[in-house]
C-alpha atoms as a PDB file:
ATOM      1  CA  UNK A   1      -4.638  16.630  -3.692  1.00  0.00           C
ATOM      2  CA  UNK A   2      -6.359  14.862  -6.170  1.00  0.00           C
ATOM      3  CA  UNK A   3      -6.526  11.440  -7.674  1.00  0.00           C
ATOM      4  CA  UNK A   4      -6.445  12.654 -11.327  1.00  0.00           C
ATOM      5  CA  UNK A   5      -3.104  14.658 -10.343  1.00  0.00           C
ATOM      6  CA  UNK A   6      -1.205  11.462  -8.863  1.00  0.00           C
ATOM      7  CA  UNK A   7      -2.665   8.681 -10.947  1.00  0.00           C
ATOM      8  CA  UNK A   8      -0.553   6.733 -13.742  1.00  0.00           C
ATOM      9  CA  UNK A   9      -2.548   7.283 -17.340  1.00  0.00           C
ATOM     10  CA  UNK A  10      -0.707   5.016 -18.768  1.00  0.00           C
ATOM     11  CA  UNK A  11      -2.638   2.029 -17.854  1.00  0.00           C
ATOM     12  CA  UNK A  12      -2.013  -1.755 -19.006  1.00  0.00           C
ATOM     13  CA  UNK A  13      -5.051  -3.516 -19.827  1.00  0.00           C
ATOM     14  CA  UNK A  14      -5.815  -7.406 -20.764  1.00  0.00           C
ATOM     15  CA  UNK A  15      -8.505  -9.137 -22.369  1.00  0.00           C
ATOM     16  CA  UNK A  16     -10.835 -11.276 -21.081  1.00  0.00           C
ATOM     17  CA  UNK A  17     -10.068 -14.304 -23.538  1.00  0.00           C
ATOM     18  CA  UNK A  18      -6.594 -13.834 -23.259  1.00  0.00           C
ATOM     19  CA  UNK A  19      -5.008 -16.601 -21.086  1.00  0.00           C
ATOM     20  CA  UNK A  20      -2.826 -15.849 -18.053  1.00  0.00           C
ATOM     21  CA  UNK A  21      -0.299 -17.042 -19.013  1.00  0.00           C
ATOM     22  CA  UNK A  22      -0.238 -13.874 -21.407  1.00  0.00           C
ATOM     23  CA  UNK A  23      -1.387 -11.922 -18.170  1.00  0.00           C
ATOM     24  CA  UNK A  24       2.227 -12.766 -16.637  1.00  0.00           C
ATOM     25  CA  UNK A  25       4.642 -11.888 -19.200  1.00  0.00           C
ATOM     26  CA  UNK A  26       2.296  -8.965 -19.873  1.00  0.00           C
ATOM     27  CA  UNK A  27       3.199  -7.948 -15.594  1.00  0.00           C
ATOM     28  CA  UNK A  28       6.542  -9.018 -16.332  1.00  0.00           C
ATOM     29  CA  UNK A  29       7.281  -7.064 -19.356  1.00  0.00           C
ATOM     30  CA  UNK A  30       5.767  -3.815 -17.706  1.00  0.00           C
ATOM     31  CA  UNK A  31       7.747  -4.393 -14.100  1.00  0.00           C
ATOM     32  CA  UNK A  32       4.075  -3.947 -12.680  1.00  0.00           C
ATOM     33  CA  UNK A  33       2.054  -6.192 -10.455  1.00  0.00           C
ATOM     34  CA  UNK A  34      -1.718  -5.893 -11.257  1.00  0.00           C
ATOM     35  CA  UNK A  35      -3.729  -5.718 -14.714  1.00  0.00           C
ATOM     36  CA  UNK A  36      -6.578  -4.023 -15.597  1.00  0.00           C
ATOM     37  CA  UNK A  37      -9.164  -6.397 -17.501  1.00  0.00           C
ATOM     38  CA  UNK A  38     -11.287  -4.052 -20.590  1.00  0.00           C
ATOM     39  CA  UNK A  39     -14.290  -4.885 -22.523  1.00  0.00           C
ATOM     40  CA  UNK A  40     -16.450  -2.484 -24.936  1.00  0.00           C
ATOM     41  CA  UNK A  41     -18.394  -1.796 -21.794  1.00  0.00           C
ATOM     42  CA  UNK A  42     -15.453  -0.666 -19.537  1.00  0.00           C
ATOM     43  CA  UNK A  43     -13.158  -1.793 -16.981  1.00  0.00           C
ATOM     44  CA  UNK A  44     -14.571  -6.108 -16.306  1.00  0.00           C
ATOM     45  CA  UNK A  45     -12.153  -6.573 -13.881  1.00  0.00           C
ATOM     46  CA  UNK A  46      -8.998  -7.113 -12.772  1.00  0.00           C
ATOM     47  CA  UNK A  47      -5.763  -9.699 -12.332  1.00  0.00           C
ATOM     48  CA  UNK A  48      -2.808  -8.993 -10.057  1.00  0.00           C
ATOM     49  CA  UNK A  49       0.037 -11.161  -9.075  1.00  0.00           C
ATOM     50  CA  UNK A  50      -1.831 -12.495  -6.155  1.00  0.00           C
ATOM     51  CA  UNK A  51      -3.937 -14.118  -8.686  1.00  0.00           C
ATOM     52  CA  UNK A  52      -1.556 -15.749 -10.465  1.00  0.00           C
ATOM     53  CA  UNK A  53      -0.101 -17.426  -7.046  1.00  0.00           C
ATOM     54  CA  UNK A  54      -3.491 -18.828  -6.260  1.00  0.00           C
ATOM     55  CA  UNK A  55      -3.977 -20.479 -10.335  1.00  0.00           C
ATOM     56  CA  UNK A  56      -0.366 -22.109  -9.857  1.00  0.00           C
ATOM     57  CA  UNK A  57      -1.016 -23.121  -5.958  1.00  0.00           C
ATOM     58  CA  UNK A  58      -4.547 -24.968  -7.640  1.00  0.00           C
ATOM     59  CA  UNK A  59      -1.974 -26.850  -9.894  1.00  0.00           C
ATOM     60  CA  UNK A  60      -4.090 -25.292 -13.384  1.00  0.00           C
ATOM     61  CA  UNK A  61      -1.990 -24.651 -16.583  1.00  0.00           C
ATOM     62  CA  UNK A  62      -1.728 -20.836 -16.940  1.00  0.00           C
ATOM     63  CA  UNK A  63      -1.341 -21.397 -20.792  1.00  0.00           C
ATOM     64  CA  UNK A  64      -4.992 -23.383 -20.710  1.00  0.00           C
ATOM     65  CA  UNK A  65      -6.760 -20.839 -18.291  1.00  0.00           C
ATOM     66  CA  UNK A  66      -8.227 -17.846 -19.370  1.00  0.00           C
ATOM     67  CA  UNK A  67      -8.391 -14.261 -17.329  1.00  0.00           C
ATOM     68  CA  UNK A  68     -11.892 -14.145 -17.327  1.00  0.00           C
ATOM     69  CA  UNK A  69     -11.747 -17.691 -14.854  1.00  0.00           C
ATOM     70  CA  UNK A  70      -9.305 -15.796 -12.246  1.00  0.00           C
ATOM     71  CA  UNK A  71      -9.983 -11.811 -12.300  1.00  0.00           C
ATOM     72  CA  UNK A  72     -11.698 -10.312  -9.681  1.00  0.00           C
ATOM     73  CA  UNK A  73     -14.838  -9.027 -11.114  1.00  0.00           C
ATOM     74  CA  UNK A  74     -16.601  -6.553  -7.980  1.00  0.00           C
ATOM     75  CA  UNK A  75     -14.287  -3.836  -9.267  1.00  0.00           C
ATOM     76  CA  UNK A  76     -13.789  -0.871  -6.960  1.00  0.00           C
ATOM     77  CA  UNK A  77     -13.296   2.258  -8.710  1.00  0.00           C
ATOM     78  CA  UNK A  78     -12.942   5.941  -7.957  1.00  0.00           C
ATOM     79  CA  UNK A  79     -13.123   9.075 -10.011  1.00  0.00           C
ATOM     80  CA  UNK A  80     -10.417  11.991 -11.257  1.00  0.00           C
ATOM     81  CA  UNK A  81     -11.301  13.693  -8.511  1.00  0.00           C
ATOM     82  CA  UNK A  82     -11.803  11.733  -5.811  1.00  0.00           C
ATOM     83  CA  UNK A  83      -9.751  13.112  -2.872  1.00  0.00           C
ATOM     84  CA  UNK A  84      -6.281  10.965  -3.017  1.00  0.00           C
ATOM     85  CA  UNK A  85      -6.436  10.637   0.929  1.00  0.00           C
ATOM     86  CA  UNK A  86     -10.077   9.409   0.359  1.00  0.00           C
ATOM     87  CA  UNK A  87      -8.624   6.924  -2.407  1.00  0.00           C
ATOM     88  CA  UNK A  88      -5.917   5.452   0.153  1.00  0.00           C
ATOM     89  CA  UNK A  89      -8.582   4.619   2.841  1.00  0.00           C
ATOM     90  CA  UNK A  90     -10.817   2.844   0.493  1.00  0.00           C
ATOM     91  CA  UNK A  91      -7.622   0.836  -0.396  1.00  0.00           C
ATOM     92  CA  UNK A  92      -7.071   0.027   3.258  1.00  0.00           C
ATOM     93  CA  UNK A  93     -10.737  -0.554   4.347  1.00  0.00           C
ATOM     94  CA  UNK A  94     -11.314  -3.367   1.084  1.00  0.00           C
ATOM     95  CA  UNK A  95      -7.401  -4.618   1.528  1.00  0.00           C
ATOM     96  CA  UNK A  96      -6.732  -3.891  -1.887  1.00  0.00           C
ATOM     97  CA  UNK A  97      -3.367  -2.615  -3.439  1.00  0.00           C
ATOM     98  CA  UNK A  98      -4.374  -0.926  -6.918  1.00  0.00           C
ATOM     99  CA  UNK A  99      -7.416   1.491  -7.330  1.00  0.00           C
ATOM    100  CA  UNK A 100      -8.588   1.897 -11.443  1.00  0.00           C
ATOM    101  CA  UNK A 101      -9.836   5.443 -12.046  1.00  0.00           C
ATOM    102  CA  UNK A 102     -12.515   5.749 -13.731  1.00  0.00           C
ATOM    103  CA  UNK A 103     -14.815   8.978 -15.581  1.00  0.00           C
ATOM    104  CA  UNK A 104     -18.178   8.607 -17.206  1.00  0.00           C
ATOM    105  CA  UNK A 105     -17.480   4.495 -17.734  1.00  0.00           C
ATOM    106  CA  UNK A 106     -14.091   4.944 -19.032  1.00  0.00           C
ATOM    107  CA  UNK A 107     -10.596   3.649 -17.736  1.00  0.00           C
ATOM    108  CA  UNK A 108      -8.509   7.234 -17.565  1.00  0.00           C
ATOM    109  CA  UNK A 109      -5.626   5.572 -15.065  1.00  0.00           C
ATOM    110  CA  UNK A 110      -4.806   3.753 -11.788  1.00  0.00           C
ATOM    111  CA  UNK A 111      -3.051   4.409  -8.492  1.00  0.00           C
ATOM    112  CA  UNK A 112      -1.091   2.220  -6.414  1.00  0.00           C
ATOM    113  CA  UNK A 113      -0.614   1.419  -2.421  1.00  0.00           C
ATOM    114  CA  UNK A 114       3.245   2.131  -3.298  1.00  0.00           C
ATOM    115  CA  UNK A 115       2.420   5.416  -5.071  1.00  0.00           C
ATOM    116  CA  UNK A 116       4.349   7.894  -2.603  1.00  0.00           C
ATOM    117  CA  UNK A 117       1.739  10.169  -3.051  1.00  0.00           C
ATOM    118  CA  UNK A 118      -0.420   8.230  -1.638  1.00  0.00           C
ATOM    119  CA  UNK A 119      -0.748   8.562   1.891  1.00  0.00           C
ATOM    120  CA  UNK A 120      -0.611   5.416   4.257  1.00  0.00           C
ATOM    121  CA  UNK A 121      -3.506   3.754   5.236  1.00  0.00           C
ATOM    122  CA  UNK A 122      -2.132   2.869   8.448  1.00  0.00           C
ATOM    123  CA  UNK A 123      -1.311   6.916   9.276  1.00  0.00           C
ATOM    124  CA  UNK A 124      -4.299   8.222   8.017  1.00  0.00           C
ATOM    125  CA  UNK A 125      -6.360   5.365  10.149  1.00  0.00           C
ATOM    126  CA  UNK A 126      -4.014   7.019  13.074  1.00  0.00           C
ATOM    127  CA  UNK A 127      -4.575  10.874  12.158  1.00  0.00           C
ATOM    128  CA  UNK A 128      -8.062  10.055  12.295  1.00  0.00           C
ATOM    129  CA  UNK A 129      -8.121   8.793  15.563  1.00  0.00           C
ATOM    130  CA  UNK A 130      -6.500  11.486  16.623  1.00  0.00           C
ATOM    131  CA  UNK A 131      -8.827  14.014  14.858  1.00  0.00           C
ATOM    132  CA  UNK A 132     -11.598  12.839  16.822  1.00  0.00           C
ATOM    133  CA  UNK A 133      -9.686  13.346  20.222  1.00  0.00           C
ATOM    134  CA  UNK A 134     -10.182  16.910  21.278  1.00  0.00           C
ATOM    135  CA  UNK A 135      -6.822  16.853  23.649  1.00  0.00           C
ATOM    136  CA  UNK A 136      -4.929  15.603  20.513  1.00  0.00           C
ATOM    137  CA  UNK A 137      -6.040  18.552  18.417  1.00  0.00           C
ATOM    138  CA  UNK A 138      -5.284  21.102  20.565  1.00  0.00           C
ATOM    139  CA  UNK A 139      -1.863  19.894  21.272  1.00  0.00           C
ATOM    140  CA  UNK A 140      -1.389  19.272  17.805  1.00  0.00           C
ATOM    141  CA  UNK A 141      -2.322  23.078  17.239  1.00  0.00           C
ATOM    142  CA  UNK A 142      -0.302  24.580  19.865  1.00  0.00           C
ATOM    143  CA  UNK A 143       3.146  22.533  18.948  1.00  0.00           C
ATOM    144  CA  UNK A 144       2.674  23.366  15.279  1.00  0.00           C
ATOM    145  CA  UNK A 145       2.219  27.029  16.186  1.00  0.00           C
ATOM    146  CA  UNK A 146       5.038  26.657  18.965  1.00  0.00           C
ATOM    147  CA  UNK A 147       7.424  25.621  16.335  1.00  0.00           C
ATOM    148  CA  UNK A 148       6.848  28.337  13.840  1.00  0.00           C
ATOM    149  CA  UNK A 149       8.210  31.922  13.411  1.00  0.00           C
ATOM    150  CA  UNK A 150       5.366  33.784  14.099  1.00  0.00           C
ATOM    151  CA  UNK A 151       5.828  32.460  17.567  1.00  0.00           C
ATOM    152  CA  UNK A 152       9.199  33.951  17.371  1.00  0.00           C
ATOM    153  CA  UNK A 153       7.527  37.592  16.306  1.00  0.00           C
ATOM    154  CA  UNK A 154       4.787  37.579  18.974  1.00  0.00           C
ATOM    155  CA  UNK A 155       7.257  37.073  21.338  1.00  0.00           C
ATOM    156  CA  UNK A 156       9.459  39.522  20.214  1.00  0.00           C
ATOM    157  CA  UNK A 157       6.824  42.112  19.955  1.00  0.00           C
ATOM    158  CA  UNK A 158       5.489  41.090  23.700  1.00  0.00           C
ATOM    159  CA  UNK A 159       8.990  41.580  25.735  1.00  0.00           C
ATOM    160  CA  UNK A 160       9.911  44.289  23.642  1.00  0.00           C
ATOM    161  CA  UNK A 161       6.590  46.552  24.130  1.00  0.00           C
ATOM    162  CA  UNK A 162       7.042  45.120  28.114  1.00  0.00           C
ATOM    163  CA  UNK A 163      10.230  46.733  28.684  1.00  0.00           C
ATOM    164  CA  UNK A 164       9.028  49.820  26.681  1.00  0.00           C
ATOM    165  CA  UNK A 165       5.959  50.470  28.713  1.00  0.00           C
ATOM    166  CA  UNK A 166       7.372  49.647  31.380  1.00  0.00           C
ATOM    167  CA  UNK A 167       4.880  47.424  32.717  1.00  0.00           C
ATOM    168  CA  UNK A 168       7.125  46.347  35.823  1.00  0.00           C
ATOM    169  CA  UNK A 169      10.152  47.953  37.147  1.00  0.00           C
ATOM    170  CA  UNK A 170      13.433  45.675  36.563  1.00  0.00           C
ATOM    171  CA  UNK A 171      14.339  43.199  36.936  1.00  0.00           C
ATOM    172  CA  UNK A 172      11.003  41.721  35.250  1.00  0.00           C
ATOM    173  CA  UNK A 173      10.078  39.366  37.669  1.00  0.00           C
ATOM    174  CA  UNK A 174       6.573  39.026  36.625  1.00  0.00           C
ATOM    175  CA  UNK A 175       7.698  38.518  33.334  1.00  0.00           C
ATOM    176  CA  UNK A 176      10.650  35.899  34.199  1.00  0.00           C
ATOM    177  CA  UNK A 177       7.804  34.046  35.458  1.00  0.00           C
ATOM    178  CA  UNK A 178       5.277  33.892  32.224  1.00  0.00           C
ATOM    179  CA  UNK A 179       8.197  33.044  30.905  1.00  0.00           C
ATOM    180  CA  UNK A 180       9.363  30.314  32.881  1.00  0.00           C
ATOM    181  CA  UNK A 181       5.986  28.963  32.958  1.00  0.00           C
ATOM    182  CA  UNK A 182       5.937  28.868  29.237  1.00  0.00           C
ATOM    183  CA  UNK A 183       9.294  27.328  28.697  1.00  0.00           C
ATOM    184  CA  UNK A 184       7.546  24.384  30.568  1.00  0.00           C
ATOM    185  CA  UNK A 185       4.443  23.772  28.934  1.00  0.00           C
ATOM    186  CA  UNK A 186       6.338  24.104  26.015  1.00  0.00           C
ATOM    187  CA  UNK A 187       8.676  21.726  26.395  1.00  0.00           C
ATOM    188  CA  UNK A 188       5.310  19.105  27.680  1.00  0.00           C
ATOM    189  CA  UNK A 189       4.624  19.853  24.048  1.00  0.00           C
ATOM    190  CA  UNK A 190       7.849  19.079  22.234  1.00  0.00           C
ATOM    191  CA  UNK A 191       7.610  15.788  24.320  1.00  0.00           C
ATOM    192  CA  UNK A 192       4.047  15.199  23.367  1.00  0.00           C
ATOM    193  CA  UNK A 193       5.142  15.890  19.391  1.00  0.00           C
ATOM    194  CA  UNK A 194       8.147  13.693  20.151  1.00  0.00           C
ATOM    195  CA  UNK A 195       5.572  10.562  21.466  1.00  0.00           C
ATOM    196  CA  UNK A 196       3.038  11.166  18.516  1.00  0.00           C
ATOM    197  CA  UNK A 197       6.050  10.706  16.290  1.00  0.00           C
ATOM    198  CA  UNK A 198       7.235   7.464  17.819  1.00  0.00           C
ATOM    199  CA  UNK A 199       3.702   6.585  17.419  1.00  0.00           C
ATOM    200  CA  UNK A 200       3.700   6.745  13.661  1.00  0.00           C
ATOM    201  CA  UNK A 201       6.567   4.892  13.617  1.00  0.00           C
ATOM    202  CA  UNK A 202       5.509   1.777  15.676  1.00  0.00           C
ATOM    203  CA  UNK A 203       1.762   2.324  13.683  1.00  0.00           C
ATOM    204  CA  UNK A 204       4.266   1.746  10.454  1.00  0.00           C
ATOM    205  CA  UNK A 205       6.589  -1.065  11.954  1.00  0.00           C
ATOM    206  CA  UNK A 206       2.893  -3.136  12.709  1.00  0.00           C
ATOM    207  CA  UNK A 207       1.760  -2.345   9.226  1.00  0.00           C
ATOM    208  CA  UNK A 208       5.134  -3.592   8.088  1.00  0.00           C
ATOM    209  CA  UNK A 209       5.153  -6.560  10.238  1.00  0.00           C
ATOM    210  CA  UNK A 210       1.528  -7.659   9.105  1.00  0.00           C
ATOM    211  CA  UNK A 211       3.000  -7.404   4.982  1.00  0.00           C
ATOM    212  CA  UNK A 212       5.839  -9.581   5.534  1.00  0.00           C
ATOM    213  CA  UNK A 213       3.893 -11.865   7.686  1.00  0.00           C
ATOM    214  CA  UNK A 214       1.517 -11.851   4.562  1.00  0.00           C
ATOM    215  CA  UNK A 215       4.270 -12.323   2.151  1.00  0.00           C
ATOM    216  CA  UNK A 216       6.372 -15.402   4.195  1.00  0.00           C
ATOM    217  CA  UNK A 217       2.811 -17.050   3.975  1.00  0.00           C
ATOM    218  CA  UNK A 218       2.988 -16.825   0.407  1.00  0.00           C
ATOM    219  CA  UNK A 219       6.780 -17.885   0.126  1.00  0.00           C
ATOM    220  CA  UNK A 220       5.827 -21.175   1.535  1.00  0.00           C
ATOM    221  CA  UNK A 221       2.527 -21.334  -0.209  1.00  0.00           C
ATOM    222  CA  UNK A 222       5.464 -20.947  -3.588  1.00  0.00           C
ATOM    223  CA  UNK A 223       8.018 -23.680  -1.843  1.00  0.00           C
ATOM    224  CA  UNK A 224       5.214 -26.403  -1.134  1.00  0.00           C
ATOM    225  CA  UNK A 225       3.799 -25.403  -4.962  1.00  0.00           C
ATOM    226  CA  UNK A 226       7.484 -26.158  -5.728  1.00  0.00           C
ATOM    227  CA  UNK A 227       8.319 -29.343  -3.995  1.00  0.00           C
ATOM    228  CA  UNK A 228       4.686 -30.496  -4.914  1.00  0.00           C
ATOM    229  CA  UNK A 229       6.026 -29.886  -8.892  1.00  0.00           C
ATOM    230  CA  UNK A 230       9.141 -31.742  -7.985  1.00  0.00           C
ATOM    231  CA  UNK A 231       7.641 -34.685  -6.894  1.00  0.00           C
ATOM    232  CA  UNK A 232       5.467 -35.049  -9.701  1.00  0.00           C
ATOM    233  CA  UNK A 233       8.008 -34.604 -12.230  1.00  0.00           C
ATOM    234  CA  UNK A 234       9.574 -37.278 -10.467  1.00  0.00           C
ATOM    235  CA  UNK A 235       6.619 -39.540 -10.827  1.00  0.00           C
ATOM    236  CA  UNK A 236       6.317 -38.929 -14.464  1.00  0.00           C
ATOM    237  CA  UNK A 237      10.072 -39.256 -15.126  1.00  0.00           C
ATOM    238  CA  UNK A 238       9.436 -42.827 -13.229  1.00  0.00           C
ATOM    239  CA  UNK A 239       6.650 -43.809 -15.055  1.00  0.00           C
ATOM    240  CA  UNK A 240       8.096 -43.026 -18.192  1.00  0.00           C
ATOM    241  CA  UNK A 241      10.990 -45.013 -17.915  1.00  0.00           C
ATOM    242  CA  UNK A 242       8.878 -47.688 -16.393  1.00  0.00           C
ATOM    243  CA  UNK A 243       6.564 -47.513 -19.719  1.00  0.00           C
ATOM    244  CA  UNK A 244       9.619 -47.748 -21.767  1.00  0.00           C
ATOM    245  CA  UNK A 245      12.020 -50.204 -20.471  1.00  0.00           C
ATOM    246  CA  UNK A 246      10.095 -53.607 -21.523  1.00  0.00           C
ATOM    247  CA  UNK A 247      10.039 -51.840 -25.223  1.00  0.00           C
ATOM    248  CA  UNK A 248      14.151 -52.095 -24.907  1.00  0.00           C
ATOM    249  CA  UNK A 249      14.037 -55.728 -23.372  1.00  0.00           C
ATOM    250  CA  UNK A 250      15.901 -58.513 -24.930  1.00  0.00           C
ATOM    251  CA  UNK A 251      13.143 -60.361 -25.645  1.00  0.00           C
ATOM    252  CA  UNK A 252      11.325 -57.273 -27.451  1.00  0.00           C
ATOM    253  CA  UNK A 253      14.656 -56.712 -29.468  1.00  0.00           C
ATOM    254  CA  UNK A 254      14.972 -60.271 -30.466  1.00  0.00           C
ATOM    255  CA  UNK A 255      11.263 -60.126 -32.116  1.00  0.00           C
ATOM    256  CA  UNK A 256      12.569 -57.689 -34.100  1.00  0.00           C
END
């Protein structure tokens, strides 16, 4: 598959000069979390949400600071038809969440790390491994041919062309036996399918565990932003008042 047959086309851009304050209600508006930054020239950059954490944890006025000052400017791009497996790793090997796509210097769409058709970075960094394990590919061959009907047919074919040449006299034993010692490797296979797939799942769960590690990090990065705004609106609410109270002092209103 493709990255020109899974992208969005529909792509929402900001300018440079705009301020980011404009960048958020611009992510708001659209429900999305990342903006692509044009120019004449092409694709300059880009701003995500991430971005917007970092200007309000470095106490700057979103409404005074422009995108230019915050986008991330070594843009990593890929082509229509780049290979959308190939898009995912290059996602997960420069730990970034949104890919532009790009043809002949022009912005066509974008893909996401939440795209479904994207696959995982953490399985596909697995399924490689496993690729380059000889033992892993041949058990990966025989359990997907093990569980398909063409298994069923061959065997079929086999006992039934056993009985009718009469290979061995009943009651089979020869046969019982290939039999009996298939049953058993097989079922070392459905238990070696059965591990690999608790494997994904725990290479998942880690992934998992690493993003909301990632994102409680930010929560308190947002609650310490927050009580830091607090305290300073308590300041200036203190200084204010302290500024205007000799203005409303007897003496000051008996000079007027």
């Amino acid at each position: 598959m493709r990255v020109k047959d899974i992208m969005h086309r529909d792509v929402v851009t900001v300018g440079k000069d705009q301020t980011c304050a404009a960048a958020a209600k611009l992510l708001r508006e659209h429900h999305i979390s990342a903006l692509v930054v044009s120019s004449p020239a092409g694709p300059a950059g880009i701003i995500t949400e991430r971005d917007y954490v970092n200007l309000v944890a470095d106490a700057q006025d979103p409404a005074s600071v422009s995108v230019a000052e915050r986008m991330t400017t070594n843009l990593i791009t890929v082509s229509p038809g780049t290979d959308a497996a190939d898009a995912a790793h290059i996602m997960a090997e420069h730990h970034i969440r949104h890919l532009p796509v790009v043809d002949k210097g022009k912005l066509v769409g974008i893909i996401s790390i939440r795209d479904p058709m994207v696959r995982h970075p953490a399985l596909r960094k697995y399924e490689d491994e496993r690729r380059r394990n000889l033992q892993s590919q041949i058990a990966d061959r025989i359990t997907q041919f093990a569980g398909s009907m063409p298994f069923v047919y061959v065997h079929a074919v086999w006992f039934a062309l056993w009985i009718a040449l009469a290979v061995e006299p009943f009651p089979f034993g020869l046969l019982t036996m290939i039999v009996s010692l298939e049953a058993i490797f097989l079922s070392t296979f459905v238990m070696i399918s059965q591990n690999r797939a608790d494997e994904k799942r725990r290479v998942l769960a880690d992934h998992q565990w690493e993003l909301v590690q990632y994102e409680e990090q930010q929560n308190e990065q947002l609650l310490q932003l927050s009580e830091n705004i607090l305290n300073l609106t308590s300041e200036v609410h203190q200084l204010t008042v302290a500024t205007t109270a000799p203005e409303d002092s007897p003496a000051v209103a008996a000079r007027r």
